[in-house]
PDB file of N, CA and C in Angstrom:
ATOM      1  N   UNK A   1      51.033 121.686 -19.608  1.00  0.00           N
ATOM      2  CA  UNK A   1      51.776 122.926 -19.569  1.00  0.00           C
ATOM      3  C   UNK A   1      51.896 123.479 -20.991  1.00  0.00           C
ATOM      4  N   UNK A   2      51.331 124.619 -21.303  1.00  0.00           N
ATOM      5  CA  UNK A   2      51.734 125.874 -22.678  1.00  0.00           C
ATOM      6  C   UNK A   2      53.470 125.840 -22.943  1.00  0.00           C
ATOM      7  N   UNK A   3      53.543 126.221 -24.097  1.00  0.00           N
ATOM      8  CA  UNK A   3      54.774 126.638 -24.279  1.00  0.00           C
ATOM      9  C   UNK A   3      54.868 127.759 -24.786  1.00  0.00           C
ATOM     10  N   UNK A   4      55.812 128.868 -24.622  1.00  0.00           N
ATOM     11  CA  UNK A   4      56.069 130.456 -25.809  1.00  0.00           C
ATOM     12  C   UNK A   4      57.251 129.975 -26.236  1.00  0.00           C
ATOM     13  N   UNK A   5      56.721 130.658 -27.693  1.00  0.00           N
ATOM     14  CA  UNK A   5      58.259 130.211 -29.294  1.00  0.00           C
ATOM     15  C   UNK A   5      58.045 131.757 -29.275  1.00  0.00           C
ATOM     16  N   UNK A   6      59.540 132.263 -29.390  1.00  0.00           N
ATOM     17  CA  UNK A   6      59.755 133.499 -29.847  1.00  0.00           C
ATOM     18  C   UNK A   6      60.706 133.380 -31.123  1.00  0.00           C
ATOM     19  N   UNK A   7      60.699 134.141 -31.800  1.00  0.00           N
ATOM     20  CA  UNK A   7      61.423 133.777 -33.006  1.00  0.00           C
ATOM     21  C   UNK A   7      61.621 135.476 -33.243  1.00  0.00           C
ATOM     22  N   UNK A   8      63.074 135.639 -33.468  1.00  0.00           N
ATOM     23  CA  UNK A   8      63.647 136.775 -33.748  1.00  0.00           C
ATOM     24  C   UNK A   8      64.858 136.829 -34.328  1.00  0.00           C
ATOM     25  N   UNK A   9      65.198 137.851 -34.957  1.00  0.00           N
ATOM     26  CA  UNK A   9      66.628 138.427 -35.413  1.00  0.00           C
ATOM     27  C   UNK A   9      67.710 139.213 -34.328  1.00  0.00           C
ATOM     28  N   UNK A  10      68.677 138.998 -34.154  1.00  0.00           N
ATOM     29  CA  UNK A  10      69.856 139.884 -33.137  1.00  0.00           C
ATOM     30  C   UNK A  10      70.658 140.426 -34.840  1.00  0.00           C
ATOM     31  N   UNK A  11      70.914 141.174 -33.390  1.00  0.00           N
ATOM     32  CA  UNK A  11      72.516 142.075 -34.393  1.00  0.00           C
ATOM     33  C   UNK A  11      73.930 141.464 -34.387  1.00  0.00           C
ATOM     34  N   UNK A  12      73.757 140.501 -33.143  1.00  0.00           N
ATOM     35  CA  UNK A  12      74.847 139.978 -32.302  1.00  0.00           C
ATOM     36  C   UNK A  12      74.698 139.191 -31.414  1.00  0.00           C
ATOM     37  N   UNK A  13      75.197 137.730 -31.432  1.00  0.00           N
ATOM     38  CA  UNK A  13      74.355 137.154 -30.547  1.00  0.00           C
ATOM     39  C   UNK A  13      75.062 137.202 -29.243  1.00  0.00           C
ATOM     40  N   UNK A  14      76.480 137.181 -29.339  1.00  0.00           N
ATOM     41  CA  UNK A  14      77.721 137.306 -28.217  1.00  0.00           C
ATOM     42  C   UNK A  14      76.796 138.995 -27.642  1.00  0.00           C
ATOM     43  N   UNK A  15      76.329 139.522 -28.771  1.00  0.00           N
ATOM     44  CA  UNK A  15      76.256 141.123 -27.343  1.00  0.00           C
ATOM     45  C   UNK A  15      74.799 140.560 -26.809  1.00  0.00           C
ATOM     46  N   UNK A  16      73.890 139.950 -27.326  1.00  0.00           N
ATOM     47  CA  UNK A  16      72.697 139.525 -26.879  1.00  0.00           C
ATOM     48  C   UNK A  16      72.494 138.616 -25.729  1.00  0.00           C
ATOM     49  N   UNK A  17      73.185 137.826 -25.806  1.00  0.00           N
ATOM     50  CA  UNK A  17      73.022 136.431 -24.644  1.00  0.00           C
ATOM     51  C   UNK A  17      73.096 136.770 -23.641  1.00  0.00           C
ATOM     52  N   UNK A  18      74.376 137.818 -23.170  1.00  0.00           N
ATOM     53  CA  UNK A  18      74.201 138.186 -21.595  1.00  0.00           C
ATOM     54  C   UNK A  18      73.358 139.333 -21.388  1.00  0.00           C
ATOM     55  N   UNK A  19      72.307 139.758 -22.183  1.00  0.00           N
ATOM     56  CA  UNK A  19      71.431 140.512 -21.900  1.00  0.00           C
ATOM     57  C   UNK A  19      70.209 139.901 -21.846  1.00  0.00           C
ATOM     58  N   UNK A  20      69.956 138.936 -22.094  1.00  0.00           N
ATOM     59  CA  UNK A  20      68.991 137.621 -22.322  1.00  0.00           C
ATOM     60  C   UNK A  20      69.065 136.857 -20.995  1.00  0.00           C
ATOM     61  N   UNK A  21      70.297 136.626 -20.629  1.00  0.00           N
ATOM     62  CA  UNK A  21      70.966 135.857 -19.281  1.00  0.00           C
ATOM     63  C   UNK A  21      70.684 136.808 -18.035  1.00  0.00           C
ATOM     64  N   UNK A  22      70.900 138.213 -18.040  1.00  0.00           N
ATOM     65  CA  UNK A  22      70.454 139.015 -17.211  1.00  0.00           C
ATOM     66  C   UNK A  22      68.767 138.999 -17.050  1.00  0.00           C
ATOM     67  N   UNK A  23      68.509 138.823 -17.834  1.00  0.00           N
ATOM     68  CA  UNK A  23      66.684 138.954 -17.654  1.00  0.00           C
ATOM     69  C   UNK A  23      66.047 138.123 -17.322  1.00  0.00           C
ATOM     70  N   UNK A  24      66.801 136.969 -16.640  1.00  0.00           N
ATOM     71  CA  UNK A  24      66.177 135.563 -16.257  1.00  0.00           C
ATOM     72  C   UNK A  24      65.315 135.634 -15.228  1.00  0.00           C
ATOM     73  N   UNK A  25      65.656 136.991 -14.349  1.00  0.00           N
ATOM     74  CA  UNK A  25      64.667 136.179 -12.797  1.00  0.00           C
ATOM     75  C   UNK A  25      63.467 137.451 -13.307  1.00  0.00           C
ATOM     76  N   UNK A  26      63.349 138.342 -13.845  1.00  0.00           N
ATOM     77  CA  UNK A  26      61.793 139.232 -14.801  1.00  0.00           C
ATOM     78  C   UNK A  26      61.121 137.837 -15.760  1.00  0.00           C
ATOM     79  N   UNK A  27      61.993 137.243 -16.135  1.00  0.00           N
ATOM     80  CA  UNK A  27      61.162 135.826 -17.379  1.00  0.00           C
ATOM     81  C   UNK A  27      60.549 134.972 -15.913  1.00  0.00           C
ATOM     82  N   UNK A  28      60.933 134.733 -15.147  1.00  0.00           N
ATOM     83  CA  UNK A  28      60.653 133.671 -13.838  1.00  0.00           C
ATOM     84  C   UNK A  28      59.783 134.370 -12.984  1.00  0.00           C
ATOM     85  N   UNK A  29      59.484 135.330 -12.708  1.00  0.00           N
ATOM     86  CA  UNK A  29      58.308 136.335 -11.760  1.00  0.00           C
ATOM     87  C   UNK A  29      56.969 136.409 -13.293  1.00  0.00           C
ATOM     88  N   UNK A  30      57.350 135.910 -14.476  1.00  0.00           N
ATOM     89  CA  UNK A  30      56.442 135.990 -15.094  1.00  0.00           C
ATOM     90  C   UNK A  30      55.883 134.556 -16.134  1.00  0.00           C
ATOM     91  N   UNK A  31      56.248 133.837 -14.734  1.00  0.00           N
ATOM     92  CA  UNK A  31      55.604 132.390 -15.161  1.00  0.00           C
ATOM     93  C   UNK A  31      56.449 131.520 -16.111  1.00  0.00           C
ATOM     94  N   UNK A  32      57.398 131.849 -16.676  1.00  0.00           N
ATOM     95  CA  UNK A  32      58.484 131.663 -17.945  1.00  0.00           C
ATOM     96  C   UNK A  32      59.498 130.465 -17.359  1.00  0.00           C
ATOM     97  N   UNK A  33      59.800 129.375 -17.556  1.00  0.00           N
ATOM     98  CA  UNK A  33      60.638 128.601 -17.492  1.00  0.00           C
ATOM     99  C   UNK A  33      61.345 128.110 -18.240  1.00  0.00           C
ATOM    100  N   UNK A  34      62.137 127.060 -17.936  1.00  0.00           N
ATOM    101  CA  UNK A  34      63.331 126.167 -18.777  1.00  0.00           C
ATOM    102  C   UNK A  34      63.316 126.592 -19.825  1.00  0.00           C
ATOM    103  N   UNK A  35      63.713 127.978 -20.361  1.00  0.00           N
ATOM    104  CA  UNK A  35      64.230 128.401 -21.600  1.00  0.00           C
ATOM    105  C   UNK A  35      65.463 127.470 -22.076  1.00  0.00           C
ATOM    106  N   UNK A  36      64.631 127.738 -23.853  1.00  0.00           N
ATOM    107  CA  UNK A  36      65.717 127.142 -24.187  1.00  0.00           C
ATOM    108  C   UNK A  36      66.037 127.767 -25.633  1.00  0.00           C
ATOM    109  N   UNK A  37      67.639 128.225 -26.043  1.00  0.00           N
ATOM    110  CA  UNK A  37      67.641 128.652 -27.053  1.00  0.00           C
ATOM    111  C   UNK A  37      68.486 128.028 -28.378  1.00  0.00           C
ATOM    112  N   UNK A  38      67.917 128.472 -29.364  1.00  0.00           N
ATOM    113  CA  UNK A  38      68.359 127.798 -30.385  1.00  0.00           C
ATOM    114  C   UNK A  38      68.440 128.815 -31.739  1.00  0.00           C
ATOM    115  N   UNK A  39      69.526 128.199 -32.254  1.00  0.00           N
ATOM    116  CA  UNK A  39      70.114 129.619 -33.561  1.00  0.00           C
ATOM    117  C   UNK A  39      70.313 128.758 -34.832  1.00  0.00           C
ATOM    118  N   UNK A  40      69.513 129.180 -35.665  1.00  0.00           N
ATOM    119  CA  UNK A  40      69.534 129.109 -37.248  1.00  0.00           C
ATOM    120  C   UNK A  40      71.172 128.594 -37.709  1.00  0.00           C
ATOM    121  N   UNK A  41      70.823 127.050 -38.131  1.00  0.00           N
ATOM    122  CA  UNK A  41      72.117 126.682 -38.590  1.00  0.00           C
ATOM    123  C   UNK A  41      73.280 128.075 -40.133  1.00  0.00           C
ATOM    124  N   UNK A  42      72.136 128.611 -40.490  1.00  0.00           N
ATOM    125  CA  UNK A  42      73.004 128.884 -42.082  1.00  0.00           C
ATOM    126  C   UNK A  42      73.120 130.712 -41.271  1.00  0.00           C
ATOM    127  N   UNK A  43      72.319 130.775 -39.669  1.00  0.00           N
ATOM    128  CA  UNK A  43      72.239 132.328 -39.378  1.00  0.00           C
ATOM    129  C   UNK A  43      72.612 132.440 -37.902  1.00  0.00           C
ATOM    130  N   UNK A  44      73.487 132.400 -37.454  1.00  0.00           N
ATOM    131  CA  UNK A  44      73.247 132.519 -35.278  1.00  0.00           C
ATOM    132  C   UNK A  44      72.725 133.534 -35.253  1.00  0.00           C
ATOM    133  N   UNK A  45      72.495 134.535 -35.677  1.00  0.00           N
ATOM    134  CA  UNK A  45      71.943 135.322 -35.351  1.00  0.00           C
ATOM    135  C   UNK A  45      70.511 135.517 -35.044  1.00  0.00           C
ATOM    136  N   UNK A  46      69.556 134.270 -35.864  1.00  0.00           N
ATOM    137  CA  UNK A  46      68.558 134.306 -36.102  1.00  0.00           C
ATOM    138  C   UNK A  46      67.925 132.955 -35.103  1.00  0.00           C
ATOM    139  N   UNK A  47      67.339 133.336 -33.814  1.00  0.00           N
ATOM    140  CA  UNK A  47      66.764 132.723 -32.987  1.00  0.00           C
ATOM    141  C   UNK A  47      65.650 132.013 -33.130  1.00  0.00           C
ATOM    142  N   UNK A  48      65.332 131.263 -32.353  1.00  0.00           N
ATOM    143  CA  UNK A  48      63.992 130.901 -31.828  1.00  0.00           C
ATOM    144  C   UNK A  48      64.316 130.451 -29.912  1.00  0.00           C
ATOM    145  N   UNK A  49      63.639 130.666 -29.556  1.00  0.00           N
ATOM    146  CA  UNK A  49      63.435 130.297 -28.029  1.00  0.00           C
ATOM    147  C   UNK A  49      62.003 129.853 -27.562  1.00  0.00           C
ATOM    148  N   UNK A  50      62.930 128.668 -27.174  1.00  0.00           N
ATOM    149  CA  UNK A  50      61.338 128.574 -26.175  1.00  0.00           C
ATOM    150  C   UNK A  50      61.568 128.349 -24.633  1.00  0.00           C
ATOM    151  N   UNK A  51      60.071 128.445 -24.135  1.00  0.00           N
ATOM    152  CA  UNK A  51      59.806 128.327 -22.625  1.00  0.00           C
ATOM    153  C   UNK A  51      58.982 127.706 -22.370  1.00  0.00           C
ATOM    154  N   UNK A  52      58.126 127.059 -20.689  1.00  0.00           N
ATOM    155  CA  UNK A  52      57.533 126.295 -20.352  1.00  0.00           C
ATOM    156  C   UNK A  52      56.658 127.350 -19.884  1.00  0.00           C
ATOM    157  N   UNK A  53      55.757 127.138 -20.100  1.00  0.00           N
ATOM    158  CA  UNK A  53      54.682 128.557 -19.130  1.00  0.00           C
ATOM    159  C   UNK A  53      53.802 127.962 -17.767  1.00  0.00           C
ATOM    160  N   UNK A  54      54.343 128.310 -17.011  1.00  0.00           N
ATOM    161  CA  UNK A  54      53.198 127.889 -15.713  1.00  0.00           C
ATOM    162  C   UNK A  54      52.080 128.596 -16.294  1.00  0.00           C
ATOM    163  N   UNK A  55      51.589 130.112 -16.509  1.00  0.00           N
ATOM    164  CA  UNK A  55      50.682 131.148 -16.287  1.00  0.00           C
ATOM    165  C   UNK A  55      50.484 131.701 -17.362  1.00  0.00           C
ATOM    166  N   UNK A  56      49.668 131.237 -18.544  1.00  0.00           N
ATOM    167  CA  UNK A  56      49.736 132.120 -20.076  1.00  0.00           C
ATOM    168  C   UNK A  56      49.377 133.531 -19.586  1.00  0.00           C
ATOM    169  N   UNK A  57      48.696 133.803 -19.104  1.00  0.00           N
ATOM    170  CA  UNK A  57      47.727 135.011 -18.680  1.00  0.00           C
ATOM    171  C   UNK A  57      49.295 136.010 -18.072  1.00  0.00           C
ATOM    172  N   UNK A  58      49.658 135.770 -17.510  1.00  0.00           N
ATOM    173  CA  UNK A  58      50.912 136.170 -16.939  1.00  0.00           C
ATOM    174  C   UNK A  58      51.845 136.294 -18.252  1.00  0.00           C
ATOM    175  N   UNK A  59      51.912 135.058 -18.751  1.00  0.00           N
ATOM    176  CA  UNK A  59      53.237 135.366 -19.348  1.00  0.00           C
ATOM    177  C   UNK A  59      52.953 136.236 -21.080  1.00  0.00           C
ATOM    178  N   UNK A  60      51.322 136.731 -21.526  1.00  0.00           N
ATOM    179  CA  UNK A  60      51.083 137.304 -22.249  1.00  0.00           C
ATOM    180  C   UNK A  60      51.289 138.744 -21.890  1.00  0.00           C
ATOM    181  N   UNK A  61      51.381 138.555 -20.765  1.00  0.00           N
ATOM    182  CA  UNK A  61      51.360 140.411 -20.052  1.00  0.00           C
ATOM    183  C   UNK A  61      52.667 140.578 -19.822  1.00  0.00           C
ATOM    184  N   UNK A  62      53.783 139.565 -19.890  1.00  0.00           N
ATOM    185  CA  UNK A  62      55.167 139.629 -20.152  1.00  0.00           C
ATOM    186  C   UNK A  62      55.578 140.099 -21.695  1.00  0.00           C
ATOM    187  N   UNK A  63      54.920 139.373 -22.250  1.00  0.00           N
ATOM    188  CA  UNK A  63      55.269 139.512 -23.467  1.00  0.00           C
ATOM    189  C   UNK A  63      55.145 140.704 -24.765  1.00  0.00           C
ATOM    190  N   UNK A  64      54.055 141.613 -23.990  1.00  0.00           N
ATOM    191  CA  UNK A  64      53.331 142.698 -24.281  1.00  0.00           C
ATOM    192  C   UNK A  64      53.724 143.922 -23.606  1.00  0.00           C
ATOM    193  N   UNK A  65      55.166 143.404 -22.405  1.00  0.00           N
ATOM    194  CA  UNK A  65      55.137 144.575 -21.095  1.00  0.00           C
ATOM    195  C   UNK A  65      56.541 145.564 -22.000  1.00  0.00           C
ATOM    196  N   UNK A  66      56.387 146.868 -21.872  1.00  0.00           N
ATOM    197  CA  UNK A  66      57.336 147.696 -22.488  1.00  0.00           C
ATOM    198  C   UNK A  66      58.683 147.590 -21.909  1.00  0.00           C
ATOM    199  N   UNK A  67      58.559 146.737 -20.684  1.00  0.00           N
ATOM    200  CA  UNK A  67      60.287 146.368 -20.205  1.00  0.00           C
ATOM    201  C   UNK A  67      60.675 145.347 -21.144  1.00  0.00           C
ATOM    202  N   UNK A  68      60.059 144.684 -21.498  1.00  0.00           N
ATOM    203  CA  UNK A  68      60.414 143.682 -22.695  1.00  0.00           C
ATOM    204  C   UNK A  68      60.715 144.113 -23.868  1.00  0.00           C
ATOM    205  N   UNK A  69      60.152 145.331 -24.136  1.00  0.00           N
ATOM    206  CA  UNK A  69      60.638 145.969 -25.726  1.00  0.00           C
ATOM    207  C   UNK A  69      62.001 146.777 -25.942  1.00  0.00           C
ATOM    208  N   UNK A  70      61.819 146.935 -24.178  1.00  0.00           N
ATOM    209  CA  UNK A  70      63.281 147.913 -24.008  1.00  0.00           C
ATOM    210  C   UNK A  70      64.242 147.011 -24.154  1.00  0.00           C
ATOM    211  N   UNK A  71      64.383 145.730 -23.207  1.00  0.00           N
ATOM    212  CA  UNK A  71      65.263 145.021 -23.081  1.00  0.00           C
ATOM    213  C   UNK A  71      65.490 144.271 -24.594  1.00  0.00           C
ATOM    214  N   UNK A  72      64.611 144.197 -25.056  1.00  0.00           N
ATOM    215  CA  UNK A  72      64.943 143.226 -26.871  1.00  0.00           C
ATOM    216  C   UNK A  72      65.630 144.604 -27.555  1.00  0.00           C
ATOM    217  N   UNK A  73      65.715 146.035 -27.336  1.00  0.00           N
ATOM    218  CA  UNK A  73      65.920 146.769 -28.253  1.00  0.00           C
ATOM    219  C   UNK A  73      67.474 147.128 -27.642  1.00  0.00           C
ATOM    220  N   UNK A  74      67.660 146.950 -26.353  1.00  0.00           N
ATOM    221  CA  UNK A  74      68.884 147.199 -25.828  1.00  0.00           C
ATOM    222  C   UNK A  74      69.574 146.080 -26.181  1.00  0.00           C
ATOM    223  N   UNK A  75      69.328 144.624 -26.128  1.00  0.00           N
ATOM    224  CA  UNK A  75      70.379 143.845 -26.595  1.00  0.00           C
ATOM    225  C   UNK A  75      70.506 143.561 -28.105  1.00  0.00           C
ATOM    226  N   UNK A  76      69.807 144.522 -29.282  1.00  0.00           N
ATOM    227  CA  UNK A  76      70.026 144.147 -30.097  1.00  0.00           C
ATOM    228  C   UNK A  76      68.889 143.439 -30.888  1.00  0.00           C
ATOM    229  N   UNK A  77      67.864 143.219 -30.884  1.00  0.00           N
ATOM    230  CA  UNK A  77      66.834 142.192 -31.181  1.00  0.00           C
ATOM    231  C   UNK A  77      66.004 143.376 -32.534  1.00  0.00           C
ATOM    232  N   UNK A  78      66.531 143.008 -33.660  1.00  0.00           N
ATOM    233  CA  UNK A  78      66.108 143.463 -34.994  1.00  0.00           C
ATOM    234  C   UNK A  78      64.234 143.137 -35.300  1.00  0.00           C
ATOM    235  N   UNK A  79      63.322 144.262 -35.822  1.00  0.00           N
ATOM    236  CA  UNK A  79      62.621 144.000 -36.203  1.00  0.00           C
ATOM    237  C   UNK A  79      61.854 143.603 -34.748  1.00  0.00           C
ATOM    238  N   UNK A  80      60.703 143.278 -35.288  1.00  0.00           N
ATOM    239  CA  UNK A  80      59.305 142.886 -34.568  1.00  0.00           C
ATOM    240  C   UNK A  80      59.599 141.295 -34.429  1.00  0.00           C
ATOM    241  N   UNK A  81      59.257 140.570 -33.071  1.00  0.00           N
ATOM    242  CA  UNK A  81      59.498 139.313 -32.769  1.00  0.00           C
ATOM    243  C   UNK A  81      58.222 138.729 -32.532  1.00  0.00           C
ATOM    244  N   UNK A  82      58.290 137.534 -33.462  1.00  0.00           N
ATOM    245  CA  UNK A  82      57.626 136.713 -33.631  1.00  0.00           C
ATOM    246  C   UNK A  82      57.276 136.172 -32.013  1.00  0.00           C
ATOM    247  N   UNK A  83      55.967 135.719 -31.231  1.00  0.00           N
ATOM    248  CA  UNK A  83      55.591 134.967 -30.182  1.00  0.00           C
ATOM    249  C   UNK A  83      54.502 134.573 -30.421  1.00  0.00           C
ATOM    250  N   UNK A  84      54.281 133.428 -29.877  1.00  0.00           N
ATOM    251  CA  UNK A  84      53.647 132.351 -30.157  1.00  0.00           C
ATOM    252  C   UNK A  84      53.277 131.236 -28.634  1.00  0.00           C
ATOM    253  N   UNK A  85      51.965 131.381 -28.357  1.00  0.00           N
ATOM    254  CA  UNK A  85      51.659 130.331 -27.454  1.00  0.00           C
ATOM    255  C   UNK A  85      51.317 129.091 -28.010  1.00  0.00           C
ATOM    256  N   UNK A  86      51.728 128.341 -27.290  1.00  0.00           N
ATOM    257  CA  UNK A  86      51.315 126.324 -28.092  1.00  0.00           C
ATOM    258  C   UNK A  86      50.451 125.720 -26.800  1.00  0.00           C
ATOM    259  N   UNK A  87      49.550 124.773 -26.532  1.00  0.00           N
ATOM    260  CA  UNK A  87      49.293 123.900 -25.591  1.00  0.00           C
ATOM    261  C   UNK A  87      49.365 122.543 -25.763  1.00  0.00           C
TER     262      UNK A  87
END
């Protein structure tokens, strides 16, 4: 199984999370699992997340899809985000 590392900046992570938490079953129709997140000891603000990918092919067309740019720009998600597939 692949994994996606996203690595990004928030404005806020309290206004971010439940907008992150809302987007769970769009991450799951797009192959995306057992997220897991994690925040910069010296920054919370400053993420990395990862996921389990059933479907890279899928979950690159997630990652590229303009509901995704909306939703990172509505909760706050600074700058251009780092993603990254691993196998």
């Amino acid at each position: 199984m692949n994994t996606m590392i996203v690595h990004h900046h928030v404005r806020n992570y309290d206004a971010w999370r439940p907008v992150y938490d809302q987007h769970e079953p769009v991450r799951a129709s797009a192959g995306l699992s057992h997220g897991r997140v994690f925040r910069a000891a010296d920054d919370p603000n400053d993420l990395v997340l990862l996921f389990d990918v059933a479907d890279t092919e899928r979950a690159r067309a997630f990652a590229e899809s303009d509901d995704l740019k909306t939703v990172m720009q509505d909760a706050g998600v600074e700058g251009k985000p780092e993603m990254y597939f691993i196998g």
